[in-house]
Protein backbone atom coordinates (compact mmCIF):
# COMPACT_ATOMS: atom_id res chain seq x y z
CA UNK A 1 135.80 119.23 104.37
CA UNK A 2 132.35 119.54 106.25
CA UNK A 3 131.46 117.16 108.81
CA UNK A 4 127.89 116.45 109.79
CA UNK A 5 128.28 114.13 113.17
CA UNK A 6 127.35 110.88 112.46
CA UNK A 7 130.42 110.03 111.32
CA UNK A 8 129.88 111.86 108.18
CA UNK A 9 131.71 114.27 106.05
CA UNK A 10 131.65 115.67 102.89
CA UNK A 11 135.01 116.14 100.84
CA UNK A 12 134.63 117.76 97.55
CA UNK A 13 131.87 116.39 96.53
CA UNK A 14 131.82 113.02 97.94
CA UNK A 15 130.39 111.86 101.09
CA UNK A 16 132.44 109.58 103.50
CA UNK A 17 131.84 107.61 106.88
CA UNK A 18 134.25 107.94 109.43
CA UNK A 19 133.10 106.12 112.64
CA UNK A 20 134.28 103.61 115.21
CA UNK A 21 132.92 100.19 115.98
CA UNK A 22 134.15 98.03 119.51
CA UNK A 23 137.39 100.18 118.68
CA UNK A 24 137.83 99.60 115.01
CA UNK A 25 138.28 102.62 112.57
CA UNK A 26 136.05 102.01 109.70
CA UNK A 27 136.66 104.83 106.88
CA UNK A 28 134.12 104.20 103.86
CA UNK A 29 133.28 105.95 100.78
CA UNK A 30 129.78 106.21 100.41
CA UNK A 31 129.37 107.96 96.79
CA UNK A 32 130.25 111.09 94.83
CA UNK A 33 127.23 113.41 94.32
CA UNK A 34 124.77 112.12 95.97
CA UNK A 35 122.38 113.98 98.69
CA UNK A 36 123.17 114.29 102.40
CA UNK A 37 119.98 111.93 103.31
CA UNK A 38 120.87 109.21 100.76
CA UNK A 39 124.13 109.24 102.64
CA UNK A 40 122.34 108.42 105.83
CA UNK A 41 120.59 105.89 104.42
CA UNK A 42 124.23 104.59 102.59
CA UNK A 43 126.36 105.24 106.01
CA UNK A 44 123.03 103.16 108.36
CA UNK A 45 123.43 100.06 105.76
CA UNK A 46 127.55 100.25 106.01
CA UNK A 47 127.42 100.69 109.65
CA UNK A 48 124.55 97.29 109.94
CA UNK A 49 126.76 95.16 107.52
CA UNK A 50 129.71 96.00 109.64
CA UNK A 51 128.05 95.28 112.82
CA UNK A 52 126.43 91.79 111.33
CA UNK A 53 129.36 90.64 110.28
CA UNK A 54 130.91 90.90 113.52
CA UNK A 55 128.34 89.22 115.00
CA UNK A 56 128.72 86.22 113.02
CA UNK A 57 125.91 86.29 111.09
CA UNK A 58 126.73 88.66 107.97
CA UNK A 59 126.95 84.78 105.96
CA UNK A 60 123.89 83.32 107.07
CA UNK A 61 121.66 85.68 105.85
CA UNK A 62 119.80 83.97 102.53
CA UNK A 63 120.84 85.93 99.21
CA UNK A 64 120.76 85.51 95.57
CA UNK A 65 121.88 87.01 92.32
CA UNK A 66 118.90 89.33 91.11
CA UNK A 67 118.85 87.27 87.88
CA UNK A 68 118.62 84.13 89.78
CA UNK A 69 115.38 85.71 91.38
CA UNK A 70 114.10 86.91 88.11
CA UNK A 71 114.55 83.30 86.75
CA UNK A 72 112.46 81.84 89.87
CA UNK A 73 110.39 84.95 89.61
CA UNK A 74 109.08 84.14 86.19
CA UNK A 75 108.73 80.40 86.99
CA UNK A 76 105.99 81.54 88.98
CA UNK A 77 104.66 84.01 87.01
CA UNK A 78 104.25 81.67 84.39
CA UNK A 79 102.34 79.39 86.51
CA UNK A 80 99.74 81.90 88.35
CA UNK A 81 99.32 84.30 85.85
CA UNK A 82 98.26 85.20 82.62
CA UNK A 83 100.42 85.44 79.36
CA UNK A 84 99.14 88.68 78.96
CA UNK A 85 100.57 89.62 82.67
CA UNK A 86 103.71 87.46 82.16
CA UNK A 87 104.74 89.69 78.75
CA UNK A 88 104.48 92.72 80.85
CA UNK A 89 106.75 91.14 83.72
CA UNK A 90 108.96 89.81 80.97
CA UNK A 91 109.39 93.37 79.16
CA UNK A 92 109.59 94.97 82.90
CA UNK A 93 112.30 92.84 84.40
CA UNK A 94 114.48 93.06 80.52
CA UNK A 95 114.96 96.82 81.76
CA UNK A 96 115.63 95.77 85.04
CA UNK A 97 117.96 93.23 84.08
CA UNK A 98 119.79 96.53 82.54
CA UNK A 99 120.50 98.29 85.63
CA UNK A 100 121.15 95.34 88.13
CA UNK A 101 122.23 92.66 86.12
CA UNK A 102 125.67 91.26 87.68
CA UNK A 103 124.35 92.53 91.17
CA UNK A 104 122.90 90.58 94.66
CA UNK A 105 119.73 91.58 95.89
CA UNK A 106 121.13 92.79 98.95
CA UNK A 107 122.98 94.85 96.63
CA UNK A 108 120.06 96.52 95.54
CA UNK A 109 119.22 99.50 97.45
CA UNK A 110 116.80 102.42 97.35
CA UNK A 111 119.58 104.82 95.47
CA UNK A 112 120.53 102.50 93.02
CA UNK A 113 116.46 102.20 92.56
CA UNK A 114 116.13 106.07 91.89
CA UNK A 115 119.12 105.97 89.52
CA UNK A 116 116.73 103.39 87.72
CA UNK A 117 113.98 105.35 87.45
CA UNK A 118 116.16 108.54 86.57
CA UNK A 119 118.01 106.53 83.52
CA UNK A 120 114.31 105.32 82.30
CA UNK A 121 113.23 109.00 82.52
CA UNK A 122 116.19 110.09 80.24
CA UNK A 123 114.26 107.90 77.59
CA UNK A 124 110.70 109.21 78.26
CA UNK A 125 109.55 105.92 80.01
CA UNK A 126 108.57 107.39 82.79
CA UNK A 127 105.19 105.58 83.20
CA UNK A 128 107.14 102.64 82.40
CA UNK A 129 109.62 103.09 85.11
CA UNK A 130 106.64 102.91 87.23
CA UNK A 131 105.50 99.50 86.38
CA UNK A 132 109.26 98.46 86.66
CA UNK A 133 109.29 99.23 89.99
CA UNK A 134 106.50 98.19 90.88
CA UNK A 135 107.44 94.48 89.46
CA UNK A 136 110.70 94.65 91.12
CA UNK A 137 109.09 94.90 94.55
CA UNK A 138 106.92 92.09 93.56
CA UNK A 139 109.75 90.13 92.48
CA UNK A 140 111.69 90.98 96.32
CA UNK A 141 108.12 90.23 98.08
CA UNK A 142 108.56 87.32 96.27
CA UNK A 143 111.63 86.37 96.97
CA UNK A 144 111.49 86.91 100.99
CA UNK A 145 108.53 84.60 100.66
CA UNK A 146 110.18 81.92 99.19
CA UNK A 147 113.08 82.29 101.15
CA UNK A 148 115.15 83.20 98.33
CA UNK A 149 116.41 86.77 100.44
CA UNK A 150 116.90 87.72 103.66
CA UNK A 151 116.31 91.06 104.50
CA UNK A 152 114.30 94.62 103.90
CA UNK A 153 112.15 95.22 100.03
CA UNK A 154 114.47 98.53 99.62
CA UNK A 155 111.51 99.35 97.00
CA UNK A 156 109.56 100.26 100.00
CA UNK A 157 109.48 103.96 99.87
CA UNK A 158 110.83 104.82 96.84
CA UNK A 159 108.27 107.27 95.31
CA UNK A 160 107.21 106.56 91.48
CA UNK A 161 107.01 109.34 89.33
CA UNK A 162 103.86 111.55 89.17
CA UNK A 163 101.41 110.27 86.25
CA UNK A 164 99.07 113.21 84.34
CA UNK A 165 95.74 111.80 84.70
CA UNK A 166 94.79 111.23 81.13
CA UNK A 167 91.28 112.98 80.01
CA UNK A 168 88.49 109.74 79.56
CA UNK A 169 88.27 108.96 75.73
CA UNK A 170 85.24 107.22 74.88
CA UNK A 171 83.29 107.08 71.37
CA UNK A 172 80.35 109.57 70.65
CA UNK A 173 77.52 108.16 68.83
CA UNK A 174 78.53 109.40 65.59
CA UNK A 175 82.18 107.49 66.20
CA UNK A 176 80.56 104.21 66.45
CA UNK A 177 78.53 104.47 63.71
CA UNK A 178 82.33 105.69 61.34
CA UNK A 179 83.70 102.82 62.90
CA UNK A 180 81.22 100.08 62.56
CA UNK A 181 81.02 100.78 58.77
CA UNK A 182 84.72 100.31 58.30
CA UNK A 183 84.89 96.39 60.04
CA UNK A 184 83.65 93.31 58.99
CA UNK A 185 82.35 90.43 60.96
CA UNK A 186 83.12 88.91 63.26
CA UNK A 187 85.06 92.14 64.49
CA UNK A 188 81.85 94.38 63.62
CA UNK A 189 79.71 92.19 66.42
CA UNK A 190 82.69 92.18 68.75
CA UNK A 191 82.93 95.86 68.96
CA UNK A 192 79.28 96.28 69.45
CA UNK A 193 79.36 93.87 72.39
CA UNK A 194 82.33 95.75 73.64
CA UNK A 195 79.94 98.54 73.82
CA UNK A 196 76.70 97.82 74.75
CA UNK A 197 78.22 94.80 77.78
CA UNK A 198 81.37 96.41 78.52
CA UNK A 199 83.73 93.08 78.76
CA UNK A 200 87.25 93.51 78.59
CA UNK A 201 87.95 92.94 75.02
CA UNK A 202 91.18 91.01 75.17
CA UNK A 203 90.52 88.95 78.40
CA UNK A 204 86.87 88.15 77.94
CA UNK A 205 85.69 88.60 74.59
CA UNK A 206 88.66 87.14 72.49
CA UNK A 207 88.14 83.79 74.78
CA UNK A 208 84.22 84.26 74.37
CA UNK A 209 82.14 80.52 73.46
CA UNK A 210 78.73 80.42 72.14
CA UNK A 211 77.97 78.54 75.44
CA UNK A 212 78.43 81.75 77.64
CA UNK A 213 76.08 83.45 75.44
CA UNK A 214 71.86 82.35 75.91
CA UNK A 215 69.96 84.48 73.94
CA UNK A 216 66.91 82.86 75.16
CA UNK A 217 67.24 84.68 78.10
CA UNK A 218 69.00 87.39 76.86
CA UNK A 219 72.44 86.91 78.87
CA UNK A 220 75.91 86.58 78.43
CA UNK A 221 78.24 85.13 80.71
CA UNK A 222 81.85 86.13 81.33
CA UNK A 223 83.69 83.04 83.51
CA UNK A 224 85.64 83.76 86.46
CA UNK A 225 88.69 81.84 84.87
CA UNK A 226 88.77 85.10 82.10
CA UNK A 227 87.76 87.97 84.42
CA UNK A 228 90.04 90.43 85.34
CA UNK A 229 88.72 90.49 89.28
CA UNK A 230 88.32 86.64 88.92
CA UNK A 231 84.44 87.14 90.02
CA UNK A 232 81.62 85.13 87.60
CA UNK A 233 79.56 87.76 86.11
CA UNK A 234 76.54 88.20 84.35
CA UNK A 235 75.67 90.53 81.98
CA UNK A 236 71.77 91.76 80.07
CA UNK A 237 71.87 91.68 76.78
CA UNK A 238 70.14 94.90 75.40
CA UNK A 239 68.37 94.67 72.32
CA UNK A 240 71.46 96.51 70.34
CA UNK A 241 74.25 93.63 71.33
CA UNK A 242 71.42 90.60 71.14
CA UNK A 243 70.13 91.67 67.47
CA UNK A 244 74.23 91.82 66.93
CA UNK A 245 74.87 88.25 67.89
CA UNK A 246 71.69 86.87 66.40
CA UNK A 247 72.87 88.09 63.41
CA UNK A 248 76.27 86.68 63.75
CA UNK A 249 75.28 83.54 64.68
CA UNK A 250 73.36 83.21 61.67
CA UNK A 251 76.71 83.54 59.75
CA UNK A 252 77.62 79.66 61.14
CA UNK A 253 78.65 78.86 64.54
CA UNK A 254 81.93 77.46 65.54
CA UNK A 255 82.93 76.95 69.23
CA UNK A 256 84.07 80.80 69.23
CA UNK A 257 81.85 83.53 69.15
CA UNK A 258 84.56 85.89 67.42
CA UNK A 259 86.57 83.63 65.54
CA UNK A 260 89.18 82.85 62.26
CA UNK A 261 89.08 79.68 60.22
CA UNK A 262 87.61 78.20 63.81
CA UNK A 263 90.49 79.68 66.11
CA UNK A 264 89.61 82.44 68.60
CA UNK A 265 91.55 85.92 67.63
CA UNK A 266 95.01 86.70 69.51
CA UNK A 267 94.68 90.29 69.34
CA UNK A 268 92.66 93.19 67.52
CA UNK A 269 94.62 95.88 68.05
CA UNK A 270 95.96 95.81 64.96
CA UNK A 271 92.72 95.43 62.87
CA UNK A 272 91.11 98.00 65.43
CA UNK A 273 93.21 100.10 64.85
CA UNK A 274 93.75 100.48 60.99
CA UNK A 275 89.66 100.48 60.89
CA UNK A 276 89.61 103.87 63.42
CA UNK A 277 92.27 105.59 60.89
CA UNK A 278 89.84 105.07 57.80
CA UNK A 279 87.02 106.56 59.68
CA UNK A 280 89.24 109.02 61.18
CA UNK A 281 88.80 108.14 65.10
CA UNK A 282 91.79 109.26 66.90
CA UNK A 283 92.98 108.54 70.35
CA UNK A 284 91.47 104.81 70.78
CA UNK A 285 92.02 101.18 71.56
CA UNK A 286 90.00 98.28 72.27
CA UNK A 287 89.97 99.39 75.97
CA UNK A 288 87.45 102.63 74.57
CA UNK A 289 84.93 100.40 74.12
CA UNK A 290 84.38 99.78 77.81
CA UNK A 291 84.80 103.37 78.77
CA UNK A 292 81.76 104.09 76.19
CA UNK A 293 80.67 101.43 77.84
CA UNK A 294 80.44 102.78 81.54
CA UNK A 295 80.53 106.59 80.13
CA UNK A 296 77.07 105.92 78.53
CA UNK A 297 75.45 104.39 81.86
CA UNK A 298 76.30 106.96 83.77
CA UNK A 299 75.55 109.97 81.31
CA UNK A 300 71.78 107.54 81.29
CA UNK A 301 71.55 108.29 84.56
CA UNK A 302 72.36 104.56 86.18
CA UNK A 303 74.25 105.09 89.75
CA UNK A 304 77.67 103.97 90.31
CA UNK A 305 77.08 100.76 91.98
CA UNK A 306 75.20 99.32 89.27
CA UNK A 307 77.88 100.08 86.90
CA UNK A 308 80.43 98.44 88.97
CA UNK A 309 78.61 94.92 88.91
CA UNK A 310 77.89 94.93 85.17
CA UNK A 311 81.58 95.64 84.26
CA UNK A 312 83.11 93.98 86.71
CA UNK A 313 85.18 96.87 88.40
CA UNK A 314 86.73 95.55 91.28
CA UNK A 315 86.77 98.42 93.58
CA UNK A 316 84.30 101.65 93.24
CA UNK A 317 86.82 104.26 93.16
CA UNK A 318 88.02 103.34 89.47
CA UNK A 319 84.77 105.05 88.46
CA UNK A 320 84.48 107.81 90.42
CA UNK A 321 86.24 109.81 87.01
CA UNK A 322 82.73 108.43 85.66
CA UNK A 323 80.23 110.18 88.53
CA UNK A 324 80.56 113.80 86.75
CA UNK A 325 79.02 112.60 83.64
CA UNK A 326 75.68 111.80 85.65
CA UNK A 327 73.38 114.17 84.37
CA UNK A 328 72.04 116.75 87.16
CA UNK A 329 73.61 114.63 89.70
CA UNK A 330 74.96 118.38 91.44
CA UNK A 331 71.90 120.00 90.76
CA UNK A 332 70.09 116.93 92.26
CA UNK A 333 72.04 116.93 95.30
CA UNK A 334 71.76 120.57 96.31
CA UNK A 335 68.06 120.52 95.06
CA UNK A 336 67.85 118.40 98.30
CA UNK A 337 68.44 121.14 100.53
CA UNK A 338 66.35 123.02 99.33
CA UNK A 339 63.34 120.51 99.75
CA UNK A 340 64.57 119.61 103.31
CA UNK A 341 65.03 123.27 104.61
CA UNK A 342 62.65 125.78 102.12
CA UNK A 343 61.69 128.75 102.91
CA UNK A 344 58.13 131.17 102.41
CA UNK A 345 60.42 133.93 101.67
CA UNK A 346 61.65 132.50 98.32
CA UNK A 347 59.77 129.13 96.94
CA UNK A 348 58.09 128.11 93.90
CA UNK A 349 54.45 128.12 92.73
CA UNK A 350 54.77 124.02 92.53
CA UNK A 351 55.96 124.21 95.94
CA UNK A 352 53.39 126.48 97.60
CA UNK A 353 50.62 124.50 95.82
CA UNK A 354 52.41 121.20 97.59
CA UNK A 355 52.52 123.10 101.01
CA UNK A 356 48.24 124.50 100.48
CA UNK A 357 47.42 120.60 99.51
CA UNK A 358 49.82 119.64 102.36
């Protein structure tokens, strides 16, 4: 037996707390290979329960079952968010329910959080044990707001797994031109838009009306009800996407600009992508179309902060993985030195004739 003050001591393999409180001998198991800090963090919740509930006040904190929360939880969800959001949360807190189900949310502690993640990583849902937790300390932020729970989000500190930075996929030239051939309209146009304006196909071009587009003027409109940041946006029309929606229009206008027997599409990721596997795209969804989208502004040259307002990107950093594809931005940059600070020993012919005209 090892003890390691505290009031802890390891037997075997399982941890213990031995300690004294106003004169009373409280001997607790904590948990049977588990880490020395977890432990601490086991033996400082034991010895605060203890110490509440002598106090008087260990029943008058506010708790709830966790699937009493998730029920309230999703109430809300389904009132302030959107469906798209709310299947995620649904599918998130399902896996959840697996690991907590039959438990209090004061229950619910960091440890029982990592075995979470650890069973989820046993499966290969790692990224998906990310955006578990993550909803789970929405749900507790929740919760304390509401006044549903009393107490600490134990999802505060728990680190998510590390995520490989995937490499940017977007379509070359040549893609676009395989892919176009193998859909028909309305999808044809849609992708083309999805290009050449970068909107977020599922959010704000499924839900797309003739009435955001004016091709008198050569812009289209995404609402703030639909965007993603919940900003109103405009958007040019270049003469690719406007010749693309002429065209369409031409095929008979219903409220919709991409539509089916009059109703707005659900989904194309189905139809997207069947049509990349007959012209032999790999590695794509809908969501390619935007990082063409911002891929091909940058690699024309157009600085960051312009692509930021004409897709809509909420804050700047998401497209710093676009700033390399700037042609000669490096060069340009160092260039500057050069021009600030030259030299007689080593210039240029252009730049000695600039200095003599000087």
């Amino acid at each position: 037996m090892a003890r390691c003050g505290d009031g802890l001591y390891l037997r075997g393999k399982t941890w213990y707390l031995d300690c004294r409180i106003n004169g009373v001998r409280h001997q607790i198991k904590l948990g049977k290979h588990i880490s020395k800090s977890v432990a601490k963090e086991l033996a400082l919740v034991k010895r605060t329960q203890i110490l509440k509930s002598e106090a008087g006040i260990g029943n008058k904190r506010k708790d709830c079952s966790f699937m009493k929360a998730k029920e309230e939880f999703l109430k809300w969800t389904v009132a302030n968010k959107r469906p798209r959001t709310l299947r995620t949360y649904r599918q998130c807190l399902d896996h959840l329910s697996v690991s907590f189900d039959g438990k209090r949310l004061s229950d619910i502690t960091g440890w029982l959080i990592e075995k979470h993640k650890q069973r989820r990583a046993k499966a290969e849902a790692r990224v998906r044990a990310n955006r578990e937790v993550a909803v789970l300390k929405t749900l507790f932020n929740y919760a304390l707001r509401i006044g549903l729970f009393q107490g600490s989000n134990p999802v505060v500190g728990v680190r998510l797994f590390k995520e490989e930075q995937r490499k940017l996929r977007y379509l070359e030239p040549s893609e676009e031109q395989e892919l176009l051939q193998q859909l028909k309209e309305p999808l044809r146009t849609l992708v083309v838009v999805g290009i050449h304006c970068g909107i977020r196909i599922q959010s704000e071009g499924l839900p797309l009306k003739w009435e955001h587009i004016d091709l008198g003027r050569n812009l289209l409109t995404v609402e703030a009800a639909y965007a993603k940041n919940g900003e109103h946006r405009m958007i040019p029309l270049n003469s690719t996407a406007r010749l693309a929606l002429d065209n369409l229009r031409q095929l008979g206008k219903n409220e919709y600009v991409f539509s089916k027997n009059g109703q707005p599409y659900r989904s194309i990721r189905s139809s997207f992508g069947r049509a990349c596997q007959r012209a032999h795209v790999k590695d794509v969804s809908p969501h390619t179309l935007r990082h063409t989208f911002a891929s091909r502004l940058a690699m024309s040259g157009v600085d960051l902060r312009t692509i930021q307002e004409l897709g809509g990107w909420k804050d700047l950093g998401l497209l710093m993985r676009y700033a390399h594809l700037s042609p000669n931005h490096k060069a340009q940059a160092v260039e500057r030195i050069a021009e600030r600070n030259s030299t007689t020993l080593f210039t240029t012919p252009e730049k000695e004739e600039r200095v003599k005209l000087a």
